[in-house]
C-alpha atoms as a PDB file:
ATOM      1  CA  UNK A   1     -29.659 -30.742  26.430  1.00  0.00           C
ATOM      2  CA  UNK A   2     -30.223 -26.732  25.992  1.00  0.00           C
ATOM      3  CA  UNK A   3     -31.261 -24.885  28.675  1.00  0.00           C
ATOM      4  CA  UNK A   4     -33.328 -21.959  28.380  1.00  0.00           C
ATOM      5  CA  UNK A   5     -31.684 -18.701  29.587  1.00  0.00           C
ATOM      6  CA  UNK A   6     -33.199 -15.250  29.643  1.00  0.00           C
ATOM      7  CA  UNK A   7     -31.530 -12.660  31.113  1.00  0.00           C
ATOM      8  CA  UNK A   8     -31.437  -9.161  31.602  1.00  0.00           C
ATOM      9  CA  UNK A   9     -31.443  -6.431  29.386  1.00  0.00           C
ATOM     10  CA  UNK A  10     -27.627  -5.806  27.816  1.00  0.00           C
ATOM     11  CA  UNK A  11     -27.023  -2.590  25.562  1.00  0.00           C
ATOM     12  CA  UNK A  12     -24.700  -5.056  24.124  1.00  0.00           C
ATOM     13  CA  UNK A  13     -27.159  -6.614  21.909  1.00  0.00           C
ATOM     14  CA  UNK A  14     -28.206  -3.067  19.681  1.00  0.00           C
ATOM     15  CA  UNK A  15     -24.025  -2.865  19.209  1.00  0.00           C
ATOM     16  CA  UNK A  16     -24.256  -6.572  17.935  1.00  0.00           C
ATOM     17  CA  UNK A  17     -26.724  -6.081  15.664  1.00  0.00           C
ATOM     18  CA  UNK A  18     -25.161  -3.055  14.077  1.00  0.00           C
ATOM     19  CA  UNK A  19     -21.853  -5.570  13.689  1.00  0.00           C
ATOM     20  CA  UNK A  20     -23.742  -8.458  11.959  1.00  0.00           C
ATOM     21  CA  UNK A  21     -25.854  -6.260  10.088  1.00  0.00           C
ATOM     22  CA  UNK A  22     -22.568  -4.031   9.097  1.00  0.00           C
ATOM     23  CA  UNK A  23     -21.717  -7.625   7.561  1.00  0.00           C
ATOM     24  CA  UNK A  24     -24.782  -8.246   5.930  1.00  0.00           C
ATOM     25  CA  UNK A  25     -25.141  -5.082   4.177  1.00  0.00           C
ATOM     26  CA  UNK A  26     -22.359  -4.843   1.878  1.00  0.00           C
ATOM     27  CA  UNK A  27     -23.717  -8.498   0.058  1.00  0.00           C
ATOM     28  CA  UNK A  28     -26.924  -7.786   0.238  1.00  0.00           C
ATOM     29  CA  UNK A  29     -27.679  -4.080   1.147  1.00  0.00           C
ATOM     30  CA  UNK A  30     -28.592  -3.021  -2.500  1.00  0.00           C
ATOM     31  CA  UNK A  31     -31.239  -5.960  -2.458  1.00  0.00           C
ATOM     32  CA  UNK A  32     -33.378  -5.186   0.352  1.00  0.00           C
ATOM     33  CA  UNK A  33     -36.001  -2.960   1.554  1.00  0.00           C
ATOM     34  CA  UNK A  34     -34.181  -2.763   5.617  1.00  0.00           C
ATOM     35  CA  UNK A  35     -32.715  -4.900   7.812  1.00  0.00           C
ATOM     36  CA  UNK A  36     -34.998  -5.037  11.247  1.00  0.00           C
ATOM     37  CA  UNK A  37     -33.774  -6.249  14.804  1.00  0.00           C
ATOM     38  CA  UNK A  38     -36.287  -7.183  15.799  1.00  0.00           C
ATOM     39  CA  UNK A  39     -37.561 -10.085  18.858  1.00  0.00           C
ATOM     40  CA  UNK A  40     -36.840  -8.824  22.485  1.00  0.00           C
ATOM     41  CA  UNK A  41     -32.997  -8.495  21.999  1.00  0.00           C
ATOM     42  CA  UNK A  42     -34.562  -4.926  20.140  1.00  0.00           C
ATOM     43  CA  UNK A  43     -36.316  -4.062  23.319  1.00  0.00           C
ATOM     44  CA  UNK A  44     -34.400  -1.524  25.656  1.00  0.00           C
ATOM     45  CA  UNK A  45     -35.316  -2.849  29.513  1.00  0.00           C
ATOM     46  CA  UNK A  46     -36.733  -6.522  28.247  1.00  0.00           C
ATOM     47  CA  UNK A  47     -35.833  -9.487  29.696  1.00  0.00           C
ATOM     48  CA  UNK A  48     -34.612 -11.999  26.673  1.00  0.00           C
ATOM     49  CA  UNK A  49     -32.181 -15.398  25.268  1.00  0.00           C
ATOM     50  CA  UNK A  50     -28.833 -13.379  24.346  1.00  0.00           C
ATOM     51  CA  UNK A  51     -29.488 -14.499  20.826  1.00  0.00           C
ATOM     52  CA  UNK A  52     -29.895 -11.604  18.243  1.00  0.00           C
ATOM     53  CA  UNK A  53     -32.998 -11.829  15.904  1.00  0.00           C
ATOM     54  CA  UNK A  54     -32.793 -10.325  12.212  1.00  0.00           C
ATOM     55  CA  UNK A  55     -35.489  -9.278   9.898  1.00  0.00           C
ATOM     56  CA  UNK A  56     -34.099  -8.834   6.459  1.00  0.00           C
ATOM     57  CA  UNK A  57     -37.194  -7.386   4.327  1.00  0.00           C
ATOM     58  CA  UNK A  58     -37.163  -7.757   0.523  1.00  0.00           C
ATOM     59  CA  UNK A  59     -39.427  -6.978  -2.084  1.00  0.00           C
ATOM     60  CA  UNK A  60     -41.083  -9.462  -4.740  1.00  0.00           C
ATOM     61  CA  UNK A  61     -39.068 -11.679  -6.461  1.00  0.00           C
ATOM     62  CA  UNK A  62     -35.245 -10.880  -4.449  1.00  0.00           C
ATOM     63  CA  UNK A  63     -35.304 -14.256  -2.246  1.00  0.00           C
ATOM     64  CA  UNK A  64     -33.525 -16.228  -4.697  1.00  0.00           C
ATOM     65  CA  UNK A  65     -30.946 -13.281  -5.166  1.00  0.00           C
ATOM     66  CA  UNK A  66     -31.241 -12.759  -1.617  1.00  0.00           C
ATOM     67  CA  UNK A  67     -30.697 -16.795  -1.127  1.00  0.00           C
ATOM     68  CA  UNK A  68     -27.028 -16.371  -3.238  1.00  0.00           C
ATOM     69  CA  UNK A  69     -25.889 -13.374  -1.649  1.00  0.00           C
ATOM     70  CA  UNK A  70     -26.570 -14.868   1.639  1.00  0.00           C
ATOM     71  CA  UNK A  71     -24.824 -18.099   0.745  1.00  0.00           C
ATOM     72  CA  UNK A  72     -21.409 -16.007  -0.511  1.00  0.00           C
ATOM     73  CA  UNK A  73     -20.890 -15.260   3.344  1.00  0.00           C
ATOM     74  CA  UNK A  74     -22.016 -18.266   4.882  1.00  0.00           C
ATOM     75  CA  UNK A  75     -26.070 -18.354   5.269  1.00  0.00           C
ATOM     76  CA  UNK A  76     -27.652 -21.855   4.104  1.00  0.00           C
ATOM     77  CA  UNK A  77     -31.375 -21.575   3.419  1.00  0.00           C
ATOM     78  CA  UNK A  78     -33.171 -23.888   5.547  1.00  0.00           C
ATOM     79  CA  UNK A  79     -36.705 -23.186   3.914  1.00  0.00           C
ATOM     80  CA  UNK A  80     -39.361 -21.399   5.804  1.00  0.00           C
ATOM     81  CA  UNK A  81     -39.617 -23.914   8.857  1.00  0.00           C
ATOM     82  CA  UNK A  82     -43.286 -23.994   8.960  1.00  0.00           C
ATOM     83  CA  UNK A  83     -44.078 -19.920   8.895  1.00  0.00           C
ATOM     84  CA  UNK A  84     -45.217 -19.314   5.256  1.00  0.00           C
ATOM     85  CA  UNK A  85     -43.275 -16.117   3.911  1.00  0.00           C
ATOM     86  CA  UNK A  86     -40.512 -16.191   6.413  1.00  0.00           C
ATOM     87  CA  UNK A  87     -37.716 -17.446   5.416  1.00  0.00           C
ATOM     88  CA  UNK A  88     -34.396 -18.969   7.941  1.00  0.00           C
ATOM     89  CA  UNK A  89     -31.084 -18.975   7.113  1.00  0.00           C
ATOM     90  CA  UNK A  90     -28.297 -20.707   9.217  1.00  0.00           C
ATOM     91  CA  UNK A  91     -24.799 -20.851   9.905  1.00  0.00           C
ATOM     92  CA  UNK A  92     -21.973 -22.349  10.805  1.00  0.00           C
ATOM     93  CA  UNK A  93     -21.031 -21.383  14.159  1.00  0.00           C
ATOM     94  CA  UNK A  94     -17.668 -21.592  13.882  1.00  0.00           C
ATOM     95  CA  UNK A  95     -16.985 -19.253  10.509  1.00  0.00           C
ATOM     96  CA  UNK A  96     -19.437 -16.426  12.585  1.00  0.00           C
ATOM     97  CA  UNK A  97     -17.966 -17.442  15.656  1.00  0.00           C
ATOM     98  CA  UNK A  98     -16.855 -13.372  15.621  1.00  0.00           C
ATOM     99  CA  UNK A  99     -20.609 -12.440  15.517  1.00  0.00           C
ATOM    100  CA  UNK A 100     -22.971 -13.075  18.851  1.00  0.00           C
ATOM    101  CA  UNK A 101     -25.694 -15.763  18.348  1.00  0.00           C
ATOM    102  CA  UNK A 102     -28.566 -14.706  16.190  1.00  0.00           C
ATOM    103  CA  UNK A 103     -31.492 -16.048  13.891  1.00  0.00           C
ATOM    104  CA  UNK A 104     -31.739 -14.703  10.398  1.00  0.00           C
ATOM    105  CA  UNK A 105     -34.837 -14.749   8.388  1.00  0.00           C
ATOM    106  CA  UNK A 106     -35.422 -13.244   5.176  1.00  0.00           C
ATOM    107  CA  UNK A 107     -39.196 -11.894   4.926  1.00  0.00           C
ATOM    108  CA  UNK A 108     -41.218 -10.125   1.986  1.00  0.00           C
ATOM    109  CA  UNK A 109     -42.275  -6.470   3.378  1.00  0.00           C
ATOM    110  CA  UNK A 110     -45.860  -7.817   3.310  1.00  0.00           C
ATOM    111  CA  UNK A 111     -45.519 -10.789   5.199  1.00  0.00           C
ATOM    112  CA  UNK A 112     -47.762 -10.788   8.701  1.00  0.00           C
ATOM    113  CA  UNK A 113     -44.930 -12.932  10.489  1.00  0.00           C
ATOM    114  CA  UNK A 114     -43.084  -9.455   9.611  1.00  0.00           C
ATOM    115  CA  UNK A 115     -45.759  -6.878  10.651  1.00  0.00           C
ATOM    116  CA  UNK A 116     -46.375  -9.009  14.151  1.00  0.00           C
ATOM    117  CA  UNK A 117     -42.734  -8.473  14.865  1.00  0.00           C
ATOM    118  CA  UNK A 118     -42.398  -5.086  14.009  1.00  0.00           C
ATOM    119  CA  UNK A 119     -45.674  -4.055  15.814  1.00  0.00           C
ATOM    120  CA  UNK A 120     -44.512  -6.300  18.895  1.00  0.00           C
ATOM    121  CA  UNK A 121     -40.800  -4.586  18.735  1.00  0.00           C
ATOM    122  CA  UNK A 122     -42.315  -1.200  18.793  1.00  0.00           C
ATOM    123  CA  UNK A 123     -45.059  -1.971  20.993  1.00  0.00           C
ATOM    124  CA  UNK A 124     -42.893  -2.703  23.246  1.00  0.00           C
ATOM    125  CA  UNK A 125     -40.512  -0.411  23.125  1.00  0.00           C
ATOM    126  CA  UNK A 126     -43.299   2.434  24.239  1.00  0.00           C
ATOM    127  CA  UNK A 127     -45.192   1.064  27.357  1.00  0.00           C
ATOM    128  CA  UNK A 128     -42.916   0.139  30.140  1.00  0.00           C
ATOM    129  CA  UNK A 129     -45.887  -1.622  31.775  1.00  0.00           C
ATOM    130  CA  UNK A 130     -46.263  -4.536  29.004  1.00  0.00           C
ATOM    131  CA  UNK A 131     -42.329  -4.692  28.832  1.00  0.00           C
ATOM    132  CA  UNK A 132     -42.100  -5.475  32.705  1.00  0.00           C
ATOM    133  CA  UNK A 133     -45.357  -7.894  31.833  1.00  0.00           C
ATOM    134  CA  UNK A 134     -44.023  -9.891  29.056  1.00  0.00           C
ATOM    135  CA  UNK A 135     -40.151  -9.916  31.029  1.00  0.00           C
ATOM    136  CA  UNK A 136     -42.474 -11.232  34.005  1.00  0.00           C
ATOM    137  CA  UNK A 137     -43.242 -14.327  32.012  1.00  0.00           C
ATOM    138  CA  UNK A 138     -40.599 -15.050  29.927  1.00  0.00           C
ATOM    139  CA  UNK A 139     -38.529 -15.333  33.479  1.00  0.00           C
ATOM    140  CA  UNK A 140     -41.631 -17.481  34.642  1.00  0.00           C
ATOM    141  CA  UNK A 141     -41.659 -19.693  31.602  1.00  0.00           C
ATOM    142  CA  UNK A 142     -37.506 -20.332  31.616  1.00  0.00           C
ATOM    143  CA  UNK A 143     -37.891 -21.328  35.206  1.00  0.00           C
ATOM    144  CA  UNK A 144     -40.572 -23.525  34.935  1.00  0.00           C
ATOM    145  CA  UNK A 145     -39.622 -25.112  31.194  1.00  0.00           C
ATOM    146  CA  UNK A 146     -35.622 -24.905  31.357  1.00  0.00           C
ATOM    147  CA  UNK A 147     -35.618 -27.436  28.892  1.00  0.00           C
ATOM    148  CA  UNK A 148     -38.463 -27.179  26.759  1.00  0.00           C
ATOM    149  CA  UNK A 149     -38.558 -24.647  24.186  1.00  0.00           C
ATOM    150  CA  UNK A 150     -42.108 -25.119  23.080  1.00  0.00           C
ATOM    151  CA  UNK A 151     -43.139 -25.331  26.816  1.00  0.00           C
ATOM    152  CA  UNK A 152     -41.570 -21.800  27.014  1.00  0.00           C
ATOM    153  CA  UNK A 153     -43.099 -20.471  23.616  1.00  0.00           C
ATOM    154  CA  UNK A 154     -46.703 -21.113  24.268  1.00  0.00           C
ATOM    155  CA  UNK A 155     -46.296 -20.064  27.850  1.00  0.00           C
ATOM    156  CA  UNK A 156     -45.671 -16.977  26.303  1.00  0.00           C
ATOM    157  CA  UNK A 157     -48.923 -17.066  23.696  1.00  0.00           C
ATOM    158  CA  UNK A 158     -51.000 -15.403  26.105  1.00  0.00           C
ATOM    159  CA  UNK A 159     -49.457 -12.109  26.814  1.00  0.00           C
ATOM    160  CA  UNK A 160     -47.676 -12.005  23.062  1.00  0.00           C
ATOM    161  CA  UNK A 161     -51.541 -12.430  21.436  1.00  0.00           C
ATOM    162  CA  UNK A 162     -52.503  -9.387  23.776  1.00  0.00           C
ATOM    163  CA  UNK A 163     -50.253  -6.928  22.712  1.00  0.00           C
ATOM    164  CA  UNK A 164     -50.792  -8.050  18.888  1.00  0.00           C
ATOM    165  CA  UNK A 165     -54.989  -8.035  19.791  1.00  0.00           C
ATOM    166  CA  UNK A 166     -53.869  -4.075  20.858  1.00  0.00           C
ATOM    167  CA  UNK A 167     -51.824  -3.190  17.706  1.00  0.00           C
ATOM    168  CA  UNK A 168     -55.151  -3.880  15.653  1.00  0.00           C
ATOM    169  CA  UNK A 169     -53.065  -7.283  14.443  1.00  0.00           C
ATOM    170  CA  UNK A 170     -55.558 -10.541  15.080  1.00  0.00           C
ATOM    171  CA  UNK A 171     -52.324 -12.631  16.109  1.00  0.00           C
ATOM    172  CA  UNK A 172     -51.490 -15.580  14.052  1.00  0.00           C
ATOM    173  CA  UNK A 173     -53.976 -14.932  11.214  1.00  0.00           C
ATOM    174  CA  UNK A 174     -53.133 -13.672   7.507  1.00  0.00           C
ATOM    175  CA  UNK A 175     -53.602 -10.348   7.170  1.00  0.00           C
END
């Protein structure tokens, strides 16, 4: 069973970005718009899971390209997992077992799954009062759903939703 851990902030996780995404960019880097780190991992001062999240952004018609380029360093597509536009790509543990823990997902630059993470990211990133708010819960949430990761994300709704709701974004609808 997987247990929930946040923890502290650790300027460790903006150095392993750069390394994964120093590994991405040499398959992929002439096929994409930017790579993004994005979820709290991104945030300097925010409580988060040590797991690394990755926005790659493309442009119209580069997923399958994308998809093959991925594949040649060991990403496997594993569709969009219920988020329409956003697509995951796993790994084998062992062959990245060099890289820290992250998520990779591959989304078009006009994809609202994209613009709620960037606006959260930066959001974030520039009010130290919704940063100690939103590390607040997730330490609440880990505590009180150790074991249930669904428990833990819609724990989280509340506070996510009002940050969107003051970026201008209506959370969870298409823009």
């Amino acid at each position: 069973m997987r247990t929930i851990i946040v923890e502290p902030y650790n300027p460790i996780w903006a150095k392993e970005f750069e390394r994964i995404k120093e590994e991405l960019l040499p398959a992929i880097g002439d096929d994409v718009i930017s790579i993004e780190h994005v979820g709290s991992t991104s945030v300097m001062g925010l409580w988060a899971k040590p797991i690394i999240d990755i926005d790659i952004v493309i442009c119209d018609g580069k997923l399958p390209v994308i998809t093959d380029k991925l594949a040649s360093i060991g990403y496997f597509h594993e569709g969009d997992l219920g988020i329409t536009g956003r697509e995951a790509f796993g790994y084998n543990e062992d062959e990245k077992a060099h890289l820290m823990k992250h998520h990779l997902y591959v989304c078009h630059q006009d994809n609202p799954e994209l613009r709620q993470h960037l606006a959260l990211r930066d959001f974030l990133r520039n009010s130290p009062e919704y940063r100690e708010k939103y590390s607040n819960i997730k330490i609440e949430m880990a505590k009180k759903y150790p074991h249930d990761i669904d428990s833990y994300i819609k724990g989280k709704e509340p506070v996510i939703m009002e940050i969107l709701e003051l970026c201008g974004i209506k959370p969870w609808q298409k823009q």
